[in-house]
Protein backbone atom coordinates (compact mmCIF):
# COMPACT_ATOMS: atom_id res chain seq x y z
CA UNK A 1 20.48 -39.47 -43.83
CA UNK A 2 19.33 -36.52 -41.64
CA UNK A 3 17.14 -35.25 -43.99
CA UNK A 4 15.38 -38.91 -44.47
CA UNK A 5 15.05 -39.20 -40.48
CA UNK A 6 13.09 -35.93 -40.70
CA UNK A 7 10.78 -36.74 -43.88
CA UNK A 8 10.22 -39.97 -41.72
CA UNK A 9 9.13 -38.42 -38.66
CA UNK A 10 7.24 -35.88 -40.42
CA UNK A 11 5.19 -39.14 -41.99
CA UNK A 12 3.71 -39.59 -38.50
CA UNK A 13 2.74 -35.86 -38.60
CA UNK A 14 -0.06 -36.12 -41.39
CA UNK A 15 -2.80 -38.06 -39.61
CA UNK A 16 -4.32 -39.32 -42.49
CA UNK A 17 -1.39 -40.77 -43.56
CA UNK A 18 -0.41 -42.14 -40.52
CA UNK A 19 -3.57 -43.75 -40.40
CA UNK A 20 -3.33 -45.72 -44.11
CA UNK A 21 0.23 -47.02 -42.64
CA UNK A 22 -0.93 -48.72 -39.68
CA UNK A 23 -3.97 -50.03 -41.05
CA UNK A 24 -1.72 -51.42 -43.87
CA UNK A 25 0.25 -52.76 -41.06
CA UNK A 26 -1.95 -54.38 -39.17
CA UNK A 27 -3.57 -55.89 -42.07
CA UNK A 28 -0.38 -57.50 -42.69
CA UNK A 29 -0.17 -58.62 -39.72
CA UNK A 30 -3.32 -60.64 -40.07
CA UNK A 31 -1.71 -62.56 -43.39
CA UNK A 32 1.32 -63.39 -41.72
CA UNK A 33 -0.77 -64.88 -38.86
CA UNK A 34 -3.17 -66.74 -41.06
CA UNK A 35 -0.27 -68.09 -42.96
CA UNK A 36 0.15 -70.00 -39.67
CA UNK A 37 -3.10 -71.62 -38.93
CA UNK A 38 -2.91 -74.86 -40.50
CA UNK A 39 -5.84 -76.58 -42.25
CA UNK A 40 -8.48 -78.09 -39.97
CA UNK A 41 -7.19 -82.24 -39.46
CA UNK A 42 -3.62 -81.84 -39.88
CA UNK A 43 -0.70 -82.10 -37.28
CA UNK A 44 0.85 -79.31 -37.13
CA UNK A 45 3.70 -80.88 -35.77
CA UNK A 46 4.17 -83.32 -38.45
CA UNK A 47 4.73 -80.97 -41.46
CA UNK A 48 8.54 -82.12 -41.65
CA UNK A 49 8.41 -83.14 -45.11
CA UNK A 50 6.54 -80.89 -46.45
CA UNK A 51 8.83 -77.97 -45.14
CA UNK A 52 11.46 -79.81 -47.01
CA UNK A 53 9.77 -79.80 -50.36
CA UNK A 54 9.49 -75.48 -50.38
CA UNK A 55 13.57 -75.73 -49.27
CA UNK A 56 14.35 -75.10 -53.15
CA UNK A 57 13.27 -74.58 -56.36
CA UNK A 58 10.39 -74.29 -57.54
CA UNK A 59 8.25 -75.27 -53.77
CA UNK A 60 10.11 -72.77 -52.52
CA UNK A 61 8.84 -69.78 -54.85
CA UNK A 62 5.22 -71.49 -54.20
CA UNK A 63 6.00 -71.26 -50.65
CA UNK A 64 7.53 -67.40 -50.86
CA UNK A 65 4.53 -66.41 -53.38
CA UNK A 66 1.91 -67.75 -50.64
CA UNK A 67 4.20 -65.88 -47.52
CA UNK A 68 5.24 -69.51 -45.66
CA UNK A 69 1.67 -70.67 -46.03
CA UNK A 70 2.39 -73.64 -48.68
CA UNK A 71 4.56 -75.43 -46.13
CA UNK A 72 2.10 -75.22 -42.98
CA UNK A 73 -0.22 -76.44 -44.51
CA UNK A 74 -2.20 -73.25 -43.63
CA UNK A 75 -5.48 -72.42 -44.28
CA UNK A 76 -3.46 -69.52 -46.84
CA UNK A 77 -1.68 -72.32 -48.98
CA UNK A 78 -2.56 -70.95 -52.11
CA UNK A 79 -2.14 -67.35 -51.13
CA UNK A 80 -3.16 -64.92 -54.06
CA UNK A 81 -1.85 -66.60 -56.94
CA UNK A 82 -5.46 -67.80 -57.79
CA UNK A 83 -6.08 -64.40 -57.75
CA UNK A 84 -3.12 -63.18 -59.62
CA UNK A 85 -4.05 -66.26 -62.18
CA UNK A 86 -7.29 -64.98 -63.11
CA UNK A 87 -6.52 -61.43 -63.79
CA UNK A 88 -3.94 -62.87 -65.95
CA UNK A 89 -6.70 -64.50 -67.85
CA UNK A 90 -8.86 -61.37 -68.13
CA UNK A 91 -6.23 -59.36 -69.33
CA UNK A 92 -5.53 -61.91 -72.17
CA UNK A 93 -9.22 -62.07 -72.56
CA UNK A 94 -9.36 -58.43 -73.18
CA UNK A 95 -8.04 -58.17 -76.34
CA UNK A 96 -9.86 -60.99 -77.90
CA UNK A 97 -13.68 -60.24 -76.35
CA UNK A 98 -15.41 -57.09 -77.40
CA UNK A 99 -17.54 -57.07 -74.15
CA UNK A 100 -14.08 -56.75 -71.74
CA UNK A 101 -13.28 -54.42 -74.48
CA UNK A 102 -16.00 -52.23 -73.83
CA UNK A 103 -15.43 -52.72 -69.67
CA UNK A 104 -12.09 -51.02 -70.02
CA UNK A 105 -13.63 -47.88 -71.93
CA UNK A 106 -15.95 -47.65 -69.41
CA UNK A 107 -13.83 -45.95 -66.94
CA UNK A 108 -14.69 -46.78 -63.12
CA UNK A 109 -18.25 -48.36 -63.59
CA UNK A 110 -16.27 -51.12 -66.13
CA UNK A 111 -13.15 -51.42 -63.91
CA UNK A 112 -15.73 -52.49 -61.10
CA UNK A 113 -17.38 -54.86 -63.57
CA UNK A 114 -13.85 -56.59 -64.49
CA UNK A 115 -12.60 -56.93 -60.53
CA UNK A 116 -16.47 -58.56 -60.05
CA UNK A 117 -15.15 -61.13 -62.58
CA UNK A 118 -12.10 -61.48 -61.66
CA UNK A 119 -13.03 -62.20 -58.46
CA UNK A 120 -15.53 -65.13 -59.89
CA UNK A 121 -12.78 -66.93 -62.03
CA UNK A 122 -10.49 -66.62 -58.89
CA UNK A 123 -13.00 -68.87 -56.98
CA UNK A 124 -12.95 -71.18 -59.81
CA UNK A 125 -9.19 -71.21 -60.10
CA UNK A 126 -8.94 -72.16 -56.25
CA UNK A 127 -11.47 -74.90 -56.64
CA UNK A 128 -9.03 -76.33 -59.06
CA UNK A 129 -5.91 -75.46 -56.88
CA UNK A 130 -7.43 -77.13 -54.22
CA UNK A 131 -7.59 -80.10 -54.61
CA UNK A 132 -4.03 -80.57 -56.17
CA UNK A 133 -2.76 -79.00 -52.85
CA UNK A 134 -4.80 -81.72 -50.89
CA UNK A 135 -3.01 -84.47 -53.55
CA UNK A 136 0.49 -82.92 -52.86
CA UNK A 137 -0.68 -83.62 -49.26
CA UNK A 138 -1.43 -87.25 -49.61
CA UNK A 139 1.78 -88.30 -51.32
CA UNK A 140 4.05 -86.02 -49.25
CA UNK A 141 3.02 -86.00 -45.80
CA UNK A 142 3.03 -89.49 -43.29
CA UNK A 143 -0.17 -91.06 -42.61
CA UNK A 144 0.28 -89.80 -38.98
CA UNK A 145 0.06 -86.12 -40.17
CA UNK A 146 -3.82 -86.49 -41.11
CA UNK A 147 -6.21 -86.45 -38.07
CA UNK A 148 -9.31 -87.25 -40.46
CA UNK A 149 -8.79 -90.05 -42.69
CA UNK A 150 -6.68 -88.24 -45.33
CA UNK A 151 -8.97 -90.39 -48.66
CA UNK A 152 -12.12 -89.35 -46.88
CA UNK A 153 -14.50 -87.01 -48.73
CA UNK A 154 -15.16 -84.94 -45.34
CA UNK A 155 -11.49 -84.16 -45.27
CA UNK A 156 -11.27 -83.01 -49.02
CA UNK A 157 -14.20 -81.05 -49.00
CA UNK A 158 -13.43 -79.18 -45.91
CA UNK A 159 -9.95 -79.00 -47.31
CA UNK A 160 -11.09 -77.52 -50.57
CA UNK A 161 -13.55 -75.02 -49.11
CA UNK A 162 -11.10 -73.43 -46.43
CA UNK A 163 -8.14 -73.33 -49.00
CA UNK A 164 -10.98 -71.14 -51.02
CA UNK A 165 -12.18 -68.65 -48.40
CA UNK A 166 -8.49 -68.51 -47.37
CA UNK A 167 -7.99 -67.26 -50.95
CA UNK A 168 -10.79 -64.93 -51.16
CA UNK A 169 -9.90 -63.77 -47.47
CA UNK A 170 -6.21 -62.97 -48.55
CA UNK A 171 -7.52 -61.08 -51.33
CA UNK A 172 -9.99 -58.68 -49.90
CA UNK A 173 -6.76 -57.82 -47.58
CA UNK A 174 -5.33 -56.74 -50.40
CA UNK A 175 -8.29 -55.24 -51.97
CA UNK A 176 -8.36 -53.29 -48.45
CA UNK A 177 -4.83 -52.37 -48.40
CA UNK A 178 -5.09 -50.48 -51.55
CA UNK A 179 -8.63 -49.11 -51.31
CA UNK A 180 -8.10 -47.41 -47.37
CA UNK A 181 -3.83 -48.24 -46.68
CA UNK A 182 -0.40 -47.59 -48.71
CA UNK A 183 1.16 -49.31 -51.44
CA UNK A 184 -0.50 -52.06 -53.60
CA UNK A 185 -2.56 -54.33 -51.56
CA UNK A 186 -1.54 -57.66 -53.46
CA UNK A 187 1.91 -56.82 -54.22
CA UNK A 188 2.74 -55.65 -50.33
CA UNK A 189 1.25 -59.40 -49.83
CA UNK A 190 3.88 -61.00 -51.71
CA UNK A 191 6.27 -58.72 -50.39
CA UNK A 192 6.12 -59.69 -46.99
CA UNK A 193 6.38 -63.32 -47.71
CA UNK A 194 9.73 -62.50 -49.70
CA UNK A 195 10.77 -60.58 -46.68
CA UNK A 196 10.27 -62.98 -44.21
CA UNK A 197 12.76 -65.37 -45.85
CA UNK A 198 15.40 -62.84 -46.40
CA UNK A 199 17.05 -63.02 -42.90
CA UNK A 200 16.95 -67.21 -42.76
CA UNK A 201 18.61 -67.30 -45.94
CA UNK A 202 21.26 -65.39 -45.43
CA UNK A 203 22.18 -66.75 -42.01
CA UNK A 204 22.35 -70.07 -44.12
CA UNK A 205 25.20 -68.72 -46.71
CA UNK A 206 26.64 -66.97 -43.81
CA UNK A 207 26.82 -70.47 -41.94
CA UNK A 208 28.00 -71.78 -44.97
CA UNK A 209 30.80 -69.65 -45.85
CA UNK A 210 31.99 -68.87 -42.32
CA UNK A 211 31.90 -71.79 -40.32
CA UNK A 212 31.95 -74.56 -43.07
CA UNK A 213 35.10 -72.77 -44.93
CA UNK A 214 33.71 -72.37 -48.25
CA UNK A 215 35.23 -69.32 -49.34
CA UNK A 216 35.29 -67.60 -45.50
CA UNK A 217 34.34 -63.73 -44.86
CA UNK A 218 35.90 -62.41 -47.69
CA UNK A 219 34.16 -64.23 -50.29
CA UNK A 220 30.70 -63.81 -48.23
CA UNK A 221 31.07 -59.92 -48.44
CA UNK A 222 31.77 -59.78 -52.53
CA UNK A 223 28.89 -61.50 -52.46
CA UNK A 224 26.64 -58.95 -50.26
CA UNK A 225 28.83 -56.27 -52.44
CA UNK A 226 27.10 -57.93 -55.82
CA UNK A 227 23.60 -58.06 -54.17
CA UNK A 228 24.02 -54.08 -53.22
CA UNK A 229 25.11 -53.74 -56.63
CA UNK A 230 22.32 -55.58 -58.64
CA UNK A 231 19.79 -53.92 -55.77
CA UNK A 232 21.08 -50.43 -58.13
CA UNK A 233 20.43 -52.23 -60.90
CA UNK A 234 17.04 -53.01 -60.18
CA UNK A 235 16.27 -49.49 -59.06
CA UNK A 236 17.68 -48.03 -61.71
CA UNK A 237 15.01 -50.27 -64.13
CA UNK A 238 12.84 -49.34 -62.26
CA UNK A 239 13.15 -45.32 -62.36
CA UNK A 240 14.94 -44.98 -65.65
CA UNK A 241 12.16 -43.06 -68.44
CA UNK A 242 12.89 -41.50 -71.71
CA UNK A 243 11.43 -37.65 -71.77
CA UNK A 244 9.88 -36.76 -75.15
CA UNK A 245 9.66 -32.45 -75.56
CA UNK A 246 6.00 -31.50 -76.07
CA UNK A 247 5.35 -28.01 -76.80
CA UNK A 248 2.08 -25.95 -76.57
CA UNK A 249 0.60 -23.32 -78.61
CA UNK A 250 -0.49 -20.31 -77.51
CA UNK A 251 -3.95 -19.69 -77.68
CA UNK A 252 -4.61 -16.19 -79.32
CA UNK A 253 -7.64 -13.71 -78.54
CA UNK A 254 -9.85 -15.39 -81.05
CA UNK A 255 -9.25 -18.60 -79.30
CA UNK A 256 -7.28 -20.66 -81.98
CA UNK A 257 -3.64 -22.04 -81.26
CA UNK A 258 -0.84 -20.21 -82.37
CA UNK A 259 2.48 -22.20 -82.52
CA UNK A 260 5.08 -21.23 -80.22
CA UNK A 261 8.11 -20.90 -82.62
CA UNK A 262 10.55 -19.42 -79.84
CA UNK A 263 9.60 -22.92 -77.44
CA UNK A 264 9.35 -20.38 -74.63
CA UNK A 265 6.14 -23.18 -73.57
CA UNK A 266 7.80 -26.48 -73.78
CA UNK A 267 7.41 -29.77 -71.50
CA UNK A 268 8.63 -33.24 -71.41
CA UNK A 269 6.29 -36.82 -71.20
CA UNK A 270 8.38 -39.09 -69.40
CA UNK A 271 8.06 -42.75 -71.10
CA UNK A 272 9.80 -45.42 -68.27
CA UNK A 273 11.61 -47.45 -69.58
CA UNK A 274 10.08 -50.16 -67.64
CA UNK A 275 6.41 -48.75 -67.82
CA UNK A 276 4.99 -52.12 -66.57
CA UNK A 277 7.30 -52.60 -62.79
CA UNK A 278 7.27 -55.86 -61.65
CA UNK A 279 4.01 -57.14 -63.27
CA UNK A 280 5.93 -59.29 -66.03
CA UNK A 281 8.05 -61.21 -63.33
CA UNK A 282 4.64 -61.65 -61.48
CA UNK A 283 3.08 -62.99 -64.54
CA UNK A 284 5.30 -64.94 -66.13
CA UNK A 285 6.11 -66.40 -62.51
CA UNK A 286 2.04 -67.91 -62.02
CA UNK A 287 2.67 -69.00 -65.95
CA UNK A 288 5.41 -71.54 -64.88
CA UNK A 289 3.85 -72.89 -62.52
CA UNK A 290 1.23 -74.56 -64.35
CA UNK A 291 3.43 -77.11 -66.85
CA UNK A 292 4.86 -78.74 -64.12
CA UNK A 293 1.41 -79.09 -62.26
CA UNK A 294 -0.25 -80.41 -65.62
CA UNK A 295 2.87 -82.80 -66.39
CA UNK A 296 2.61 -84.16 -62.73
CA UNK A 297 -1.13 -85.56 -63.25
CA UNK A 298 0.44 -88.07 -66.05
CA UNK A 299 2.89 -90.93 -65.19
CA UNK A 300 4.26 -91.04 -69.08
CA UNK A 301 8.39 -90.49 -69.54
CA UNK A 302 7.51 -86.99 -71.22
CA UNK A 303 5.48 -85.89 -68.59
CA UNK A 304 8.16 -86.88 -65.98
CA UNK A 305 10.48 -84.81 -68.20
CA UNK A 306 8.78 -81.79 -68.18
CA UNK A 307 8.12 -82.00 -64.55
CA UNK A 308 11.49 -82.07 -63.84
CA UNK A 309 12.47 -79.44 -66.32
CA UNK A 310 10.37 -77.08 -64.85
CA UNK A 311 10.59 -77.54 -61.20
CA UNK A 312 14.33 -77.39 -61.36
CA UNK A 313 14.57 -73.27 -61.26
CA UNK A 314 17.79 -73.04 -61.87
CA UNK A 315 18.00 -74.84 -65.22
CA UNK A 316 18.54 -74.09 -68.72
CA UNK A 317 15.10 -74.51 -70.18
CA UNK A 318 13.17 -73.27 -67.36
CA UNK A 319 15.13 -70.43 -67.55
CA UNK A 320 15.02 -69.48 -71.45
CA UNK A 321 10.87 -70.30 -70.77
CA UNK A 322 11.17 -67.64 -67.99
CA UNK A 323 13.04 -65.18 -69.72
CA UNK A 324 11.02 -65.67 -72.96
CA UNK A 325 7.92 -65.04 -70.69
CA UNK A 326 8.62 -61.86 -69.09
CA UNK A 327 9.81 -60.00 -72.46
CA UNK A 328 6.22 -60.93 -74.13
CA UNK A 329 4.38 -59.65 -70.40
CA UNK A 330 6.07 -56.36 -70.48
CA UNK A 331 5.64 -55.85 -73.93
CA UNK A 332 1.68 -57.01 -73.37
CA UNK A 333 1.38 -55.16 -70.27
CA UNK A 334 2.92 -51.70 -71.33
CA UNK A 335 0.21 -51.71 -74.21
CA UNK A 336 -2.19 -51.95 -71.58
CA UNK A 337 -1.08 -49.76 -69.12
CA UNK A 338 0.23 -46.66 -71.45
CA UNK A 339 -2.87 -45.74 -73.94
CA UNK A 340 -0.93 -43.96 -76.55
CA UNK A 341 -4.14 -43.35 -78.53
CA UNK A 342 -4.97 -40.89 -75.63
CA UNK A 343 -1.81 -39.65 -74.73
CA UNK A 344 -2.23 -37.77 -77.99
CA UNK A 345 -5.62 -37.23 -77.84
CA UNK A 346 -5.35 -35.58 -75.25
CA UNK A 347 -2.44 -33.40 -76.09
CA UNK A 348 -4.11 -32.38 -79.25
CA UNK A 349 -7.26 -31.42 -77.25
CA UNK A 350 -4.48 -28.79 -75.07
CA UNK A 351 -2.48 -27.62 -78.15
CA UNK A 352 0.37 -29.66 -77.34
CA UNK A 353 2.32 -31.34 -80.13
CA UNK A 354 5.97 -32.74 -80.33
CA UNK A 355 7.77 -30.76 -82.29
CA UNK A 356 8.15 -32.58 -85.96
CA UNK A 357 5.22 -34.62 -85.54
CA UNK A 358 1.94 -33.87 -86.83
CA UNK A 359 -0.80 -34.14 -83.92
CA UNK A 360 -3.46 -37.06 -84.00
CA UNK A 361 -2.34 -40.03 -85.46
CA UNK A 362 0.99 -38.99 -86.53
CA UNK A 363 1.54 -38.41 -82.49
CA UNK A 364 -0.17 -41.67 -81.41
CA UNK A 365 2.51 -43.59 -84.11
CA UNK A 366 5.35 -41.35 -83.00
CA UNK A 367 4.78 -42.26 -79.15
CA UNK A 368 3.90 -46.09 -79.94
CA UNK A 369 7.40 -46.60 -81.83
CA UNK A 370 9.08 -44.68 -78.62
CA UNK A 371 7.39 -47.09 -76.21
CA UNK A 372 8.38 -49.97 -78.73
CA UNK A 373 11.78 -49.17 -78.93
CA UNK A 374 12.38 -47.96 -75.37
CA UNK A 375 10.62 -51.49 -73.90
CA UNK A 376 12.32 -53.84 -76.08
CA UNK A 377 15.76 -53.02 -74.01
CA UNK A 378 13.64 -52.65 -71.00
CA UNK A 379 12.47 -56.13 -71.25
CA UNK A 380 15.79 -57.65 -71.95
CA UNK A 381 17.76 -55.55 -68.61
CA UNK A 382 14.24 -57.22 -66.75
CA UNK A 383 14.81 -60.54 -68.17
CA UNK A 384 18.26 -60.48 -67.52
CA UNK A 385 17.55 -59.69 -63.82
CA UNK A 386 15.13 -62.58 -63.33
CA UNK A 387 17.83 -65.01 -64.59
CA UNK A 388 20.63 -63.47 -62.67
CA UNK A 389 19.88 -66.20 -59.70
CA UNK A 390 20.64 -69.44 -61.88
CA UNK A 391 24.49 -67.52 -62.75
CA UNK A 392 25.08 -66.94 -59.33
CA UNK A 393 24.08 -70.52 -58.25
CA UNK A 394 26.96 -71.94 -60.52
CA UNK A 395 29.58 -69.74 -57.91
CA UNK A 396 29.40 -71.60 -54.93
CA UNK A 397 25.93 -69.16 -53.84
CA UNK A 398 23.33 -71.76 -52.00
CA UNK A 399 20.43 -71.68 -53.94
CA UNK A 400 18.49 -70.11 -51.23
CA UNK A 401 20.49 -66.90 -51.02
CA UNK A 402 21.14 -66.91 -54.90
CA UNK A 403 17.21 -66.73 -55.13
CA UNK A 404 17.68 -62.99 -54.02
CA UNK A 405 20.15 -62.26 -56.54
CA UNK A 406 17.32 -60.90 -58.99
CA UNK A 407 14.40 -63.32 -60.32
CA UNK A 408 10.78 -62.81 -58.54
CA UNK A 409 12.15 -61.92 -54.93
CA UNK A 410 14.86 -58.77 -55.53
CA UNK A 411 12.70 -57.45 -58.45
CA UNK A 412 9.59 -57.14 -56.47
CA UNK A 413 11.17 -55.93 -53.22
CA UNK A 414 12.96 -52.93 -55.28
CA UNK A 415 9.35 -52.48 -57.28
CA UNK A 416 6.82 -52.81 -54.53
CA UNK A 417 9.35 -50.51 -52.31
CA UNK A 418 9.56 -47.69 -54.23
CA UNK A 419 6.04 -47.87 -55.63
CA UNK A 420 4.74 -47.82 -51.88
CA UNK A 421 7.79 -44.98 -50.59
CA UNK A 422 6.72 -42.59 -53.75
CA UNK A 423 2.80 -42.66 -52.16
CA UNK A 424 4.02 -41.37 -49.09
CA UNK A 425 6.37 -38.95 -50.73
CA UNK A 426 3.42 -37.68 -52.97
CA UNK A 427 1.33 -36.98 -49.14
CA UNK A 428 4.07 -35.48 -47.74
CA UNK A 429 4.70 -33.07 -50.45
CA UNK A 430 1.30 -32.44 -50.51
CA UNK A 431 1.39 -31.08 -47.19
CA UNK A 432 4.39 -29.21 -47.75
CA UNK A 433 6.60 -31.01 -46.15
CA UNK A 434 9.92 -32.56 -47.98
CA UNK A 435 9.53 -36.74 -49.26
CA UNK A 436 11.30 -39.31 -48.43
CA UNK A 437 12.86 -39.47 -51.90
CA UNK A 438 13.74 -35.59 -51.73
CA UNK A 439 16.07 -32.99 -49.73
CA UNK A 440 16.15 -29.63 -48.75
CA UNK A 441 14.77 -27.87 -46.43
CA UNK A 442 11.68 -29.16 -44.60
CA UNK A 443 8.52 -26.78 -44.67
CA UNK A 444 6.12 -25.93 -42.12
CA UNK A 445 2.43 -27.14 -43.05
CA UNK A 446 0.43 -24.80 -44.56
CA UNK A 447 -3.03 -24.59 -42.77
């Protein structure tokens, strides 16, 4: 604990550092802000109902995703899910159209040429999501809560257009958090949303189990002990990797490669075993969100079904639909974000070769079957962990707290965490001092 006290003040040491940290802060502290200014014509003071439709289920993963925004009405409502929507879709679209095809080979020139149209179908996604958020309006809120005649055209276009920027606002903060702070811009987003909720939903189970007698003190710490416990789960998924050995030949006078028979020049590629973090849960999370939108524009008895099926979080079918989801996203998202093709390319280029395994092709198989293999169990431990909240709702957990057991909130706490702690680590080792995730002793700073 010493030694992390140290690493932490030695954070505020590196002045470059310490200046990506507060501007990531303060950043932040814009979003949470804006999450509370609501939307031009609405009573702020009115918003009753619509606080109790994100108290569970699924309003209340809309209303975590967005950071509190969805139930103030705010001019944030539809956070960066829009955004998160559309890069979805050009991912998907990726494999099918040989023109994003040729984006992604094109190093940084494409990658700016993909975020340019992502950011275009993300204005078209909000200009959808708009106007359903204005509908949910009308039927949930009084007629009191609207200022502006609620059926008025002013108030819908207005509506629309400030949901939008807020949108596009929320995601050049994240843009901005990645490009000149720490951490992932649009994950750090969601996390702070997820965080804010933490503390009122435990003081609820602890209110619950304390003072209504439902299980008392004793049954309200095995159930913190089983949150610490899946917490090591989680980070454990998300640090575990399988190393491969590489070796490399020696290159002789004449400048060809000469195996190394005695393995005196060996290395290892570390494969995760959950190469794609928290991506899959964030994926397959927008995903269910759209059947019961779609089934709630028809009034038919199926549609009703499905509505209810998948707004009810804690059922069976939205569940096996959930799980289902996030083993196809990590299995689509590892493919994309671990290029075995150059892996051993580019081992083949260095004289590097596992040993067994002829280099080229053979390698590219080789480390394609590893990933396959190594994801497939990967996917399930992820799955599992998404799921975990619905079990723990059927032991006497409120559904509020059990929503931390795992699913979208734990999962992208533990990833986003880490992700953002090993940044710093990598600055301060850079400097010579020891990381957060490291001991020994600390070293001075090397001019």
């Amino acid at each position: 604990m010493k030694k992390f006290f140290e690493a932490f003040v030695n954070v505020w040491k590196i002045e470059e550092l310490k200046n990506r940290i507060l501007v990531t802060l303060g950043l932040l502290l814009v979003y949470r802000f804006g999450a509370h200014v609501t939307l031009p014509g609405i009573d702020a003071t009115k918003l009753g109902s619509l606080t109790n439709q994100a108290k569970e289920g699924i309003g209340w993963l809309i209303d975590v995703f967005t950071g509190g925004a969805f139930s103030q009405a705010s001019v944030f409502a539809l956070g960066i899910m829009p955004y998160i929507s559309a890069s979805i879709v050009v991912q998907l679209m990726g494999i099918a159209i040989p023109y994003l095809q040729k984006l992604q080979n094109e190093g940084e020139s494409g990658r700016r040429r993909i975020n340019q149209i992502t950011r275009w179908l993300t204005i078209l996604i909000t200009l959808v999501q708009g106007p359903g958020y204005i509908y949910n309006l009308y039927h949930t809120l009084p007629r009191e809560a609207f200022m502006l005649p609620s059926d008025s055209f002013q108030f819908l276009f207005s509506s629309v257009v400030i949901l939008s920027s807020g949108t596009i606002f929320a995601m050049w903060l994240g843009e901005k958090i990645t490009d000149k702070g720490i951490g992932n811009g649009i994950s750090l987003l969601i996390l702070v949303g997820i965080i804010a909720r933490l503390p009122q939903a435990f003081i609820q189970e602890f209110t619950n189990k304390v003072s209504e007698d439902n299980g008392g003190p004793l049954m309200l710490l095995l159930e913190v002990v089983v949150w610490l416990g899946v917490i090591i789960a989680c980070i454990m998924l998300v640090m575990a990797v399988r190393k491969i050995p590489v070796q490399y030949a020696r290159r002789t006078a004449s400048g060809d490669f000469e195996q190394d028979l005695m393995g005196n020049n060996r290395q290892w590629i570390p494969l995760k075993l959950n190469a794609s973090g928290v991506m899959p849960i964030i994926f397959a999370q927008a995903i269910m969100f759209i059947p019961a939108a779609l089934a709630g524009l028809s009034e038919s008895d199926m549609a009703k079904t499905v509505t209810a099926q998948f707004k009810d979080v804690f059922g069976l079918a939205y569940n096996l639909v959930f799980a289902l989801l996030i083993i196809i996203f990590t299995y689509f998202y590892t493919a994309i974000t671990v290029p075995t093709n150059k892996m051993a390319d580019d081992l083949k280029r260095s004289g590097g070769f596992i040993p067994g395994v002829r280099p080229g092709v053979e390698t590219s198989d080789y480390l394609d079957r590893i990933m396959s293999l190594i994801t497939f169990p990967g996917s399930l431990f992820l799955a599992l962990i998404a799921v975990f909240p619905a079990v723990v709702s059927n032991f006497g957990v409120q559904q509020q707290w059990a929503l931390f057991y795992g699913g979208t909130s734990l999962l992208i706490m533990v990833g986003v965490a880490i992700d953002t702690i090993q940044q710093i680590n990598s600055y301060l080792l850079n400097r010579h001092y020891d990381g957060l995730m490291k001991t020994g002793k600390n070293r001075k700073a090397v001019a």
